[in-house]
PDB file of N, CA and C in Angstrom:
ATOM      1  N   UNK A   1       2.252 -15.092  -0.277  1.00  0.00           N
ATOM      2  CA  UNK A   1       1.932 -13.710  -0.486  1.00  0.00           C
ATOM      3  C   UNK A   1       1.554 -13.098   0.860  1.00  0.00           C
ATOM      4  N   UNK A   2       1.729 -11.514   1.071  1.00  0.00           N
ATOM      5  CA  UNK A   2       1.314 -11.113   2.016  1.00  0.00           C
ATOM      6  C   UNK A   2       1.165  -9.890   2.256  1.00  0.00           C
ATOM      7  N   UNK A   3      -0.063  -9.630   2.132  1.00  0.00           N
ATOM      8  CA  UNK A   3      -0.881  -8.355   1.970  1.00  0.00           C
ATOM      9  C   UNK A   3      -0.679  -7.551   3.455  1.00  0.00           C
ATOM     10  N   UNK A   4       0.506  -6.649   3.023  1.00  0.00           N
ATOM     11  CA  UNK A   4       1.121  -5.719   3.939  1.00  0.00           C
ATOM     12  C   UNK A   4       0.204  -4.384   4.120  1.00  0.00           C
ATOM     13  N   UNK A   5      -0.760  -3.978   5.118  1.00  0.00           N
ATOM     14  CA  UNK A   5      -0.953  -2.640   5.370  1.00  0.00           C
ATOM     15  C   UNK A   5      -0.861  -2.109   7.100  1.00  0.00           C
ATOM     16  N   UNK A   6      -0.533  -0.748   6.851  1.00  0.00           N
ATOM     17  CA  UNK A   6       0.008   0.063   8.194  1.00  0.00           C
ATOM     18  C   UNK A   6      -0.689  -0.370   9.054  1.00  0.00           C
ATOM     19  N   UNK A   7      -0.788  -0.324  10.489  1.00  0.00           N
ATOM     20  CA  UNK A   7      -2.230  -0.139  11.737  1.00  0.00           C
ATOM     21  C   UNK A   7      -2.670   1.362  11.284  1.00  0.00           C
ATOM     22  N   UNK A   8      -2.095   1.804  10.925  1.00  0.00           N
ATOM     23  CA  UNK A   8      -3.033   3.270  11.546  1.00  0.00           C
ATOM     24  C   UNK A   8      -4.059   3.164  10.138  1.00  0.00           C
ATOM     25  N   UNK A   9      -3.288   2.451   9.002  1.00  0.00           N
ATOM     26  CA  UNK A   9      -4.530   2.612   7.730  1.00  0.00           C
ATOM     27  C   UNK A   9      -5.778   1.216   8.068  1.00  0.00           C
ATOM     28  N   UNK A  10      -5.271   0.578   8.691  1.00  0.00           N
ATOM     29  CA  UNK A  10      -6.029  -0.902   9.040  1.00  0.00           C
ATOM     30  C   UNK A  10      -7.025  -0.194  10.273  1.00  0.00           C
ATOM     31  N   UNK A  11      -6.834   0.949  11.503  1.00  0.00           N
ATOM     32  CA  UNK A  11      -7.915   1.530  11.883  1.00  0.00           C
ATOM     33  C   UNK A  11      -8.426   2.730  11.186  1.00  0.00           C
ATOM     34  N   UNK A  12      -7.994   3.273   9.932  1.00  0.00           N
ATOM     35  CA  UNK A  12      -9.142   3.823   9.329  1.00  0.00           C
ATOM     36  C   UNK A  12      -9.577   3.316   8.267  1.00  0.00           C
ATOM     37  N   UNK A  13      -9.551   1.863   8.017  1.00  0.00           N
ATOM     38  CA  UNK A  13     -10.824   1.134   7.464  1.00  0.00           C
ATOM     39  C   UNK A  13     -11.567   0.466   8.242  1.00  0.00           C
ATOM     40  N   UNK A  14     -11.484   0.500   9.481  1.00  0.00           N
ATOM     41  CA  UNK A  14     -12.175  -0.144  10.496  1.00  0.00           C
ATOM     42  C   UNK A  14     -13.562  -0.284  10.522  1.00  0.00           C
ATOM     43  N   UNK A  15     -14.590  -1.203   9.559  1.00  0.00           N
ATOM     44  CA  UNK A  15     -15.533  -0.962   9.205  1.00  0.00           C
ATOM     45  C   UNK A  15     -16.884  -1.832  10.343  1.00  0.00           C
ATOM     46  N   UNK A  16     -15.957  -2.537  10.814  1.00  0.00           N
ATOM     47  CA  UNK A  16     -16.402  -3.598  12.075  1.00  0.00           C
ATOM     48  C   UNK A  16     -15.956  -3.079  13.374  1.00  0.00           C
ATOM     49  N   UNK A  17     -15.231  -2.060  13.381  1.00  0.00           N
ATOM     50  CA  UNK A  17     -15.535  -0.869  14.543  1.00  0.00           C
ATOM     51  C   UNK A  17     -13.883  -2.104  15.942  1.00  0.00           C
ATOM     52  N   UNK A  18     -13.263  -2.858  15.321  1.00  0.00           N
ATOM     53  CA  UNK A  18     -12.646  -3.585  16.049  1.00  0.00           C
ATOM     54  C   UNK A  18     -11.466  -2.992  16.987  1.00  0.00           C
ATOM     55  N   UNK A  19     -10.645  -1.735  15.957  1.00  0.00           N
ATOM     56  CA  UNK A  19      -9.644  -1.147  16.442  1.00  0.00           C
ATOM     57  C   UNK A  19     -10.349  -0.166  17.354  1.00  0.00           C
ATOM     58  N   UNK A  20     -10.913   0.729  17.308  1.00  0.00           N
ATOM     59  CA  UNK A  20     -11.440   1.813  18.199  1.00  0.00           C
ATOM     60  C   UNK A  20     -11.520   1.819  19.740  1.00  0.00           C
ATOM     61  N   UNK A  21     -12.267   0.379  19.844  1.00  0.00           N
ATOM     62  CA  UNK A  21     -12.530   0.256  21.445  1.00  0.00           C
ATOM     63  C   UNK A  21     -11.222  -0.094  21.527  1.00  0.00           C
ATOM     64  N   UNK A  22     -10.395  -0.826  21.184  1.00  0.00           N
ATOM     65  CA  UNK A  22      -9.045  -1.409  21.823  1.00  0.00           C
ATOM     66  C   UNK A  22      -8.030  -0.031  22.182  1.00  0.00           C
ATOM     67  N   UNK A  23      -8.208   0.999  20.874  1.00  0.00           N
ATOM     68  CA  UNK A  23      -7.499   1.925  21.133  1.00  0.00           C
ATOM     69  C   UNK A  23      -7.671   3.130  22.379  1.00  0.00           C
ATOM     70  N   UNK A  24      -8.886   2.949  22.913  1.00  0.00           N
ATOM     71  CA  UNK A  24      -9.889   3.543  23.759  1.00  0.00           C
ATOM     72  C   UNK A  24      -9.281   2.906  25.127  1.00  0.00           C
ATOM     73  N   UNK A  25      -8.968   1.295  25.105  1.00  0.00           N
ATOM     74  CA  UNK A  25      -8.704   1.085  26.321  1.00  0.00           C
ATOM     75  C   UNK A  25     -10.028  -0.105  27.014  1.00  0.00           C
ATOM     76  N   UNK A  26     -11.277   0.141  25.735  1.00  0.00           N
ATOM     77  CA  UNK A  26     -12.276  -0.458  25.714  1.00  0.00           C
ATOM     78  C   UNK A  26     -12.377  -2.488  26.051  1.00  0.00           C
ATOM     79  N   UNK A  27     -11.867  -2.764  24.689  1.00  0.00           N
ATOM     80  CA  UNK A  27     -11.689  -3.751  24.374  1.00  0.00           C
ATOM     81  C   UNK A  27      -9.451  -4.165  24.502  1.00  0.00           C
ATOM     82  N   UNK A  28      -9.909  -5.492  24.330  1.00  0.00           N
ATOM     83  CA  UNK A  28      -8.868  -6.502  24.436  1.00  0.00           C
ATOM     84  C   UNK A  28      -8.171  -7.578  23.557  1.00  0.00           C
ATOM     85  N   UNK A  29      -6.914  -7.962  23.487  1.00  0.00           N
ATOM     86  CA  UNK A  29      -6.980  -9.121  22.656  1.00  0.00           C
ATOM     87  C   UNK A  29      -6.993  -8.859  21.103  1.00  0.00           C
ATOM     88  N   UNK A  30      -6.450  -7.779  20.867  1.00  0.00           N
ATOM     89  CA  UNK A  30      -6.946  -6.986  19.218  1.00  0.00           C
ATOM     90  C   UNK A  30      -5.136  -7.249  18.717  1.00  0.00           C
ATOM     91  N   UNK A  31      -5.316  -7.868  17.522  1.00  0.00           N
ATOM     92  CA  UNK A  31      -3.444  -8.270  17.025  1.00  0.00           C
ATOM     93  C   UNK A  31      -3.164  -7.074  16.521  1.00  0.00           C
ATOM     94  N   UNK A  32      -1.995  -6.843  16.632  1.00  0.00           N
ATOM     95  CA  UNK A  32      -1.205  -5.546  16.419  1.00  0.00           C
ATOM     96  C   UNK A  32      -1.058  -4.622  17.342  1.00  0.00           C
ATOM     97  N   UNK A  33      -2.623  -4.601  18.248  1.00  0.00           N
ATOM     98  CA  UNK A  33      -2.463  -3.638  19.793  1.00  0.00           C
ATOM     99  C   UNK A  33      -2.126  -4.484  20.887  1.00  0.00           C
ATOM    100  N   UNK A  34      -2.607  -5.318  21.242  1.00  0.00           N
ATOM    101  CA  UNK A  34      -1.951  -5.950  22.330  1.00  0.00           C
ATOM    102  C   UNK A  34      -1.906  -7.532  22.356  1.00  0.00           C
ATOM    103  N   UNK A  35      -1.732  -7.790  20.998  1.00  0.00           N
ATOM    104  CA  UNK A  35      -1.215  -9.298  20.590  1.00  0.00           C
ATOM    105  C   UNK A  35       0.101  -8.839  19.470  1.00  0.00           C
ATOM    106  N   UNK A  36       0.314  -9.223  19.966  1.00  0.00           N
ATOM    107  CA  UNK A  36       2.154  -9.119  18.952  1.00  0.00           C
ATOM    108  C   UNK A  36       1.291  -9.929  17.569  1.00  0.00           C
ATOM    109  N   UNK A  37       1.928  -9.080  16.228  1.00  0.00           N
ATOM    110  CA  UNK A  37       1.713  -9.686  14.982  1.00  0.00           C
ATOM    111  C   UNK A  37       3.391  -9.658  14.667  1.00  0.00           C
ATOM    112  N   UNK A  38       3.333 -10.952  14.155  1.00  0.00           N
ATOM    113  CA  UNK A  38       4.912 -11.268  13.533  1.00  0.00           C
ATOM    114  C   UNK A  38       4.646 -11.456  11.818  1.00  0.00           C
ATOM    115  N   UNK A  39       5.518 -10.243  11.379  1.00  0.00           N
ATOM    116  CA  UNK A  39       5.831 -10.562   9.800  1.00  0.00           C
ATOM    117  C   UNK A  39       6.272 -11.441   8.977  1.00  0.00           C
ATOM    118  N   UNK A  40       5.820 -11.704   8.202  1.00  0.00           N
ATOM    119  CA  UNK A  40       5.998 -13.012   7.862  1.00  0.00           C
ATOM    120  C   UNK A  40       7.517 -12.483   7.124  1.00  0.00           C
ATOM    121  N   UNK A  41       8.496 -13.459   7.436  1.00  0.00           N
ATOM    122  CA  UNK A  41       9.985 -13.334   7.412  1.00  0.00           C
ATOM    123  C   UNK A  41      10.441 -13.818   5.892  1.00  0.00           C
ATOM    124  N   UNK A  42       9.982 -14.469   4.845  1.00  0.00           N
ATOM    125  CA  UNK A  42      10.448 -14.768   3.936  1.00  0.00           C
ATOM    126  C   UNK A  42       9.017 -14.813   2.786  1.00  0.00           C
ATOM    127  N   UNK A  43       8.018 -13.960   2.446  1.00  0.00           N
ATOM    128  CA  UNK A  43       6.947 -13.878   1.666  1.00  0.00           C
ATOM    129  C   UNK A  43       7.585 -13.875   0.363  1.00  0.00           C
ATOM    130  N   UNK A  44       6.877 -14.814  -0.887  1.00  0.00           N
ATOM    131  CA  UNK A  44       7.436 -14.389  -2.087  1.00  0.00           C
ATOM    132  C   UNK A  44       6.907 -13.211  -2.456  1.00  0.00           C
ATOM    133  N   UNK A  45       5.808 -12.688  -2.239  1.00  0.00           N
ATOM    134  CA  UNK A  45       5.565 -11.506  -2.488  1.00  0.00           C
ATOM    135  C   UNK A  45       4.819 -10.549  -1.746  1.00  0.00           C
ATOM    136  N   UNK A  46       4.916  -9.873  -1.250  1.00  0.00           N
ATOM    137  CA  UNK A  46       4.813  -8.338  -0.500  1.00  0.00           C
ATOM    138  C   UNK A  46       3.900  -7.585  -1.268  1.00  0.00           C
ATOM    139  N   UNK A  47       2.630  -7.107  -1.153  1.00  0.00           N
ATOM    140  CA  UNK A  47       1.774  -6.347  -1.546  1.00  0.00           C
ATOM    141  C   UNK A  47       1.159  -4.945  -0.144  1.00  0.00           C
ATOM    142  N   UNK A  48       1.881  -3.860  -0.369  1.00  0.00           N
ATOM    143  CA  UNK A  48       1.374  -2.727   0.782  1.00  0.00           C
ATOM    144  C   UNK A  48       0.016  -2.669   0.158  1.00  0.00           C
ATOM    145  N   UNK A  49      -0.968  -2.842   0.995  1.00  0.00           N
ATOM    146  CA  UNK A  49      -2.407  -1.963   0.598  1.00  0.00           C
ATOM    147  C   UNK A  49      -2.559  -0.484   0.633  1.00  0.00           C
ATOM    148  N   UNK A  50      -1.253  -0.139   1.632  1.00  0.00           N
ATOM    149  CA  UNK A  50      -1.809   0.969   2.122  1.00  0.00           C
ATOM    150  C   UNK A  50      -0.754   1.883   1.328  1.00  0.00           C
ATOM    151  N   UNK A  51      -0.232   1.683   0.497  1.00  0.00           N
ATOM    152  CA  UNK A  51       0.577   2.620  -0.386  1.00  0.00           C
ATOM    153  C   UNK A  51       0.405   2.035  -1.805  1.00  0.00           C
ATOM    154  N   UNK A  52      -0.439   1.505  -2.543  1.00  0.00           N
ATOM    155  CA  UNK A  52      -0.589   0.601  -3.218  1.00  0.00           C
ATOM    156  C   UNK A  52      -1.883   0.289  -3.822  1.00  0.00           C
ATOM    157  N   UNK A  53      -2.260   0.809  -5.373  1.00  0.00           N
ATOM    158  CA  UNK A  53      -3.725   0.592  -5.822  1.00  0.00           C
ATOM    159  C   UNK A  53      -3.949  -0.541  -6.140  1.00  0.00           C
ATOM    160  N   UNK A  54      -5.211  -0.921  -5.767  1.00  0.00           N
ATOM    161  CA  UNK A  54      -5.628  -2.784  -6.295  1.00  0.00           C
ATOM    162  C   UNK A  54      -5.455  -2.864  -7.459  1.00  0.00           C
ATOM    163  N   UNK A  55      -5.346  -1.871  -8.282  1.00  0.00           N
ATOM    164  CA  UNK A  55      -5.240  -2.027  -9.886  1.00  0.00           C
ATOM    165  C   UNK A  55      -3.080  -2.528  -9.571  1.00  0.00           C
ATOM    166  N   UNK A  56      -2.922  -1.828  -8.879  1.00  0.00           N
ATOM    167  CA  UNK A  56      -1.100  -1.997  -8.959  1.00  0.00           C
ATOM    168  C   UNK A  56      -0.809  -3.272  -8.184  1.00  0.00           C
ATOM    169  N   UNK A  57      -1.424  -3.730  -7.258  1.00  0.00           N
ATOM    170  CA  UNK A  57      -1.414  -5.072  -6.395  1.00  0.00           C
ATOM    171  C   UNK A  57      -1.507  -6.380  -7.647  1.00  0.00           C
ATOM    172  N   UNK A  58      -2.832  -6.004  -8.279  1.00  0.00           N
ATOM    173  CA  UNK A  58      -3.166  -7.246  -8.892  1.00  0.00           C
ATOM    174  C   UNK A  58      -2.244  -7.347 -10.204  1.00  0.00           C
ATOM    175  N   UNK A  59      -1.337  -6.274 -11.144  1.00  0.00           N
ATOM    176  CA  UNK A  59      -0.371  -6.047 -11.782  1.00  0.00           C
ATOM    177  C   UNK A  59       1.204  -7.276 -11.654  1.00  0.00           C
ATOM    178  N   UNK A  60       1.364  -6.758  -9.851  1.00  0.00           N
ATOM    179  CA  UNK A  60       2.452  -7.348  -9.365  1.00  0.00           C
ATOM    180  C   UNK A  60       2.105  -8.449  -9.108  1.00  0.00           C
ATOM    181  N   UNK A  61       0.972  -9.005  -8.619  1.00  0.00           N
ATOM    182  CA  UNK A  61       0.970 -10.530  -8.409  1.00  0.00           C
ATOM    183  C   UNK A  61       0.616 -10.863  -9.274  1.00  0.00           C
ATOM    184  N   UNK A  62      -0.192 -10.627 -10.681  1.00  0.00           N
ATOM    185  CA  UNK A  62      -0.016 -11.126 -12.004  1.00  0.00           C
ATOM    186  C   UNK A  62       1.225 -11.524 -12.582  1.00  0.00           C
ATOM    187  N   UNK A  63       2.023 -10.304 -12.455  1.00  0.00           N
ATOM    188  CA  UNK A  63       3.351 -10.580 -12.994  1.00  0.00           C
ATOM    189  C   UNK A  63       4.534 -11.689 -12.185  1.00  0.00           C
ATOM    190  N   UNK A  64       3.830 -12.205 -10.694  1.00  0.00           N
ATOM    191  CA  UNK A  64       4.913 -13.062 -10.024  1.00  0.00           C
ATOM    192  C   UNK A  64       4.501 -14.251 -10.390  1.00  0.00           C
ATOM    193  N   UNK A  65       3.054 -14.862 -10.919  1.00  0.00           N
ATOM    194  CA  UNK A  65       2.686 -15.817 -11.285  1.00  0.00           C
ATOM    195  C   UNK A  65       2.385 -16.429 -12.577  1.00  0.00           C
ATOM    196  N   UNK A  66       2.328 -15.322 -13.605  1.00  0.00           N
ATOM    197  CA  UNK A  66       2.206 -15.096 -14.489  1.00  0.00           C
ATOM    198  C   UNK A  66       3.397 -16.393 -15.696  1.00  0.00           C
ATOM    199  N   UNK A  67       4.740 -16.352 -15.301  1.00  0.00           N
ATOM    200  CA  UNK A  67       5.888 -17.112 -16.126  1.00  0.00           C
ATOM    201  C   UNK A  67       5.326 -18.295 -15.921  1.00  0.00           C
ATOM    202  N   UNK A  68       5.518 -18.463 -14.101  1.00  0.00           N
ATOM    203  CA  UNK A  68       5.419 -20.105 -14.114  1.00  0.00           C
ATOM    204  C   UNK A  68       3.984 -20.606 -14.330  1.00  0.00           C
ATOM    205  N   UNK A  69       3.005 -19.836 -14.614  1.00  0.00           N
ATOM    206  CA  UNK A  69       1.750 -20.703 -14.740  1.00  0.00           C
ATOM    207  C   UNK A  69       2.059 -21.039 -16.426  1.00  0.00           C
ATOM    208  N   UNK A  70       2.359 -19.850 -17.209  1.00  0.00           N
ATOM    209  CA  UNK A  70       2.709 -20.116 -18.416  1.00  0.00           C
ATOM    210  C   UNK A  70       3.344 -21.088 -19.150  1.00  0.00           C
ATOM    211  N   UNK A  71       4.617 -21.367 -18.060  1.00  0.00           N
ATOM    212  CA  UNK A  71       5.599 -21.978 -18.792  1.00  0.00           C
ATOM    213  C   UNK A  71       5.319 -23.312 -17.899  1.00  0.00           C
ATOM    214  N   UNK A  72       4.831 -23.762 -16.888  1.00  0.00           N
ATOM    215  CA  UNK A  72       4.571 -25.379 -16.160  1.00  0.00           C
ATOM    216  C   UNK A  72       3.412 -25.831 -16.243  1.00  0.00           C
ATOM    217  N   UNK A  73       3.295 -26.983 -16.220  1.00  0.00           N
ATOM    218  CA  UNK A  73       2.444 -27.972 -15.690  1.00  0.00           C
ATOM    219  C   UNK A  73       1.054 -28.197 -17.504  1.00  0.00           C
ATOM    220  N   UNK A  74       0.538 -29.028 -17.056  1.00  0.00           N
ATOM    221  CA  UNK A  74      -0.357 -29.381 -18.455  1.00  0.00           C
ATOM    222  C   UNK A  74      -1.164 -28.270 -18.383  1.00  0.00           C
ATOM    223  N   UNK A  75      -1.239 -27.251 -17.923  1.00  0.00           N
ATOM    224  CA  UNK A  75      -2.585 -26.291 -18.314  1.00  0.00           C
ATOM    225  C   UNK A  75      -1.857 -25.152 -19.276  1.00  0.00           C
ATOM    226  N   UNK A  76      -0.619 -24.973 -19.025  1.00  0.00           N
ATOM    227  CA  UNK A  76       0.409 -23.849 -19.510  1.00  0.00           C
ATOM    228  C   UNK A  76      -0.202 -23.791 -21.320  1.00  0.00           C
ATOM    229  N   UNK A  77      -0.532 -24.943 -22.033  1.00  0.00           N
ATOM    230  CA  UNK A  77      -1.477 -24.369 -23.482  1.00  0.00           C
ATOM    231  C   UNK A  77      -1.945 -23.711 -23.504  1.00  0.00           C
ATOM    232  N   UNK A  78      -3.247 -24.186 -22.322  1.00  0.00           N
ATOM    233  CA  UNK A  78      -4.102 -23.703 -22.545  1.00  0.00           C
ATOM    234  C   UNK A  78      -4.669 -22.324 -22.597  1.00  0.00           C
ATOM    235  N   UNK A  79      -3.563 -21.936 -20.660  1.00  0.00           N
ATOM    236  CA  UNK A  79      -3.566 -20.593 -20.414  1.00  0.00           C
ATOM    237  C   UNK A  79      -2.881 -19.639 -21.340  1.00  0.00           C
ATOM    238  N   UNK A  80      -2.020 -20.206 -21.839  1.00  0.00           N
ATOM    239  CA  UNK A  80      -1.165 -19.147 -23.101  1.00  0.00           C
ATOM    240  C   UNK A  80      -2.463 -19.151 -24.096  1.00  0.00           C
ATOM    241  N   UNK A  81      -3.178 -19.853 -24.842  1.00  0.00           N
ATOM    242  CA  UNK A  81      -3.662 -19.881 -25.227  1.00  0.00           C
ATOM    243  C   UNK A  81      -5.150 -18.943 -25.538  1.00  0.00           C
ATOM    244  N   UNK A  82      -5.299 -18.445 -23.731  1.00  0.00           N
ATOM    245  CA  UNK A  82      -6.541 -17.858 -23.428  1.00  0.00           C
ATOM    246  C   UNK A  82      -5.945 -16.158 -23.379  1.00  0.00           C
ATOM    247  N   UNK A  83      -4.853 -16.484 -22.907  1.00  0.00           N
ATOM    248  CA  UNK A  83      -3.783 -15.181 -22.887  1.00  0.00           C
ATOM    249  C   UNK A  83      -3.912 -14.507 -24.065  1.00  0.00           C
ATOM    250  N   UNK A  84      -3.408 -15.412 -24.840  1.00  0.00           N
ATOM    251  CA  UNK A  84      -3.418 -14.334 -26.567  1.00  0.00           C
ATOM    252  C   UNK A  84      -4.704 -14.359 -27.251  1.00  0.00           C
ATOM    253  N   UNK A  85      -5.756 -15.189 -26.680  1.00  0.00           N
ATOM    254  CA  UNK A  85      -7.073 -14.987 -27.374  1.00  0.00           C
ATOM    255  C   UNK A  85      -7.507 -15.431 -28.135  1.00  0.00           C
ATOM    256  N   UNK A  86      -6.542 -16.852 -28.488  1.00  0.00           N
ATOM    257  CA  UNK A  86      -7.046 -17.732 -29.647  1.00  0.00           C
ATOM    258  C   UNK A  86      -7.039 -19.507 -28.934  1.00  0.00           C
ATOM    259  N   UNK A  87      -7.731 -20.352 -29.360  1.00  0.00           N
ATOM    260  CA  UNK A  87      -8.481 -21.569 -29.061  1.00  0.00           C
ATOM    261  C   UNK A  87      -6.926 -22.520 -28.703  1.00  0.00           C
ATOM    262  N   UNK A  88      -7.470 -23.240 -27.794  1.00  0.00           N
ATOM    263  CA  UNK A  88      -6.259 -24.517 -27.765  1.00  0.00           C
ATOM    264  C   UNK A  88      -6.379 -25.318 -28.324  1.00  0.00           C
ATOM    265  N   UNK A  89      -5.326 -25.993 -28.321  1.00  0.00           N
ATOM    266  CA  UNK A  89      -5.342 -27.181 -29.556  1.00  0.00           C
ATOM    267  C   UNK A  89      -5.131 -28.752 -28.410  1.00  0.00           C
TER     268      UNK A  89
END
């Protein structure tokens, strides 16, 4: 997974004040301003923060994990189970 948001929305949440000085000329060494960030080239799933409500994020990665937790492995009862709201067997 990989929680995609802009620089310019990543310095206006800047709540640790990190982007500002770098953009100032201040500070150094800040990824995206003067450390190359490389995208990750093959993510199963892509979540923008910055165009994108946490209510709609957590939707889409519900729904990418959602089959195969259902349908694999020994817990898949149980979780179907908790899913529709009635007891496992």
């Amino acid at each position: 997974m990989w929680l995609k948001c802009a620089l310019d929305v990543c310095v206006g949440r800047d709540t640790k004040n990190v982007y500002r000085p770098a953009l100032d000329g201040k500070a150094a060494n800040v990824v995206g301003l003067d450390i190359p960030y490389e995208e990750p080239r093959h993510a199963d799933i892509v979540l923008d923060s910055g165009t994108t409500t946490p209510g709609m994020m957590l939707e889409r990665l519900w729904g990418a994990i959602e089959t195969p937790l259902l349908t694999h492995g020994p817990w898949g009862a149980r979780v179907r189970a908790q899913a529709m709201g009635v007891a496992a067997k």
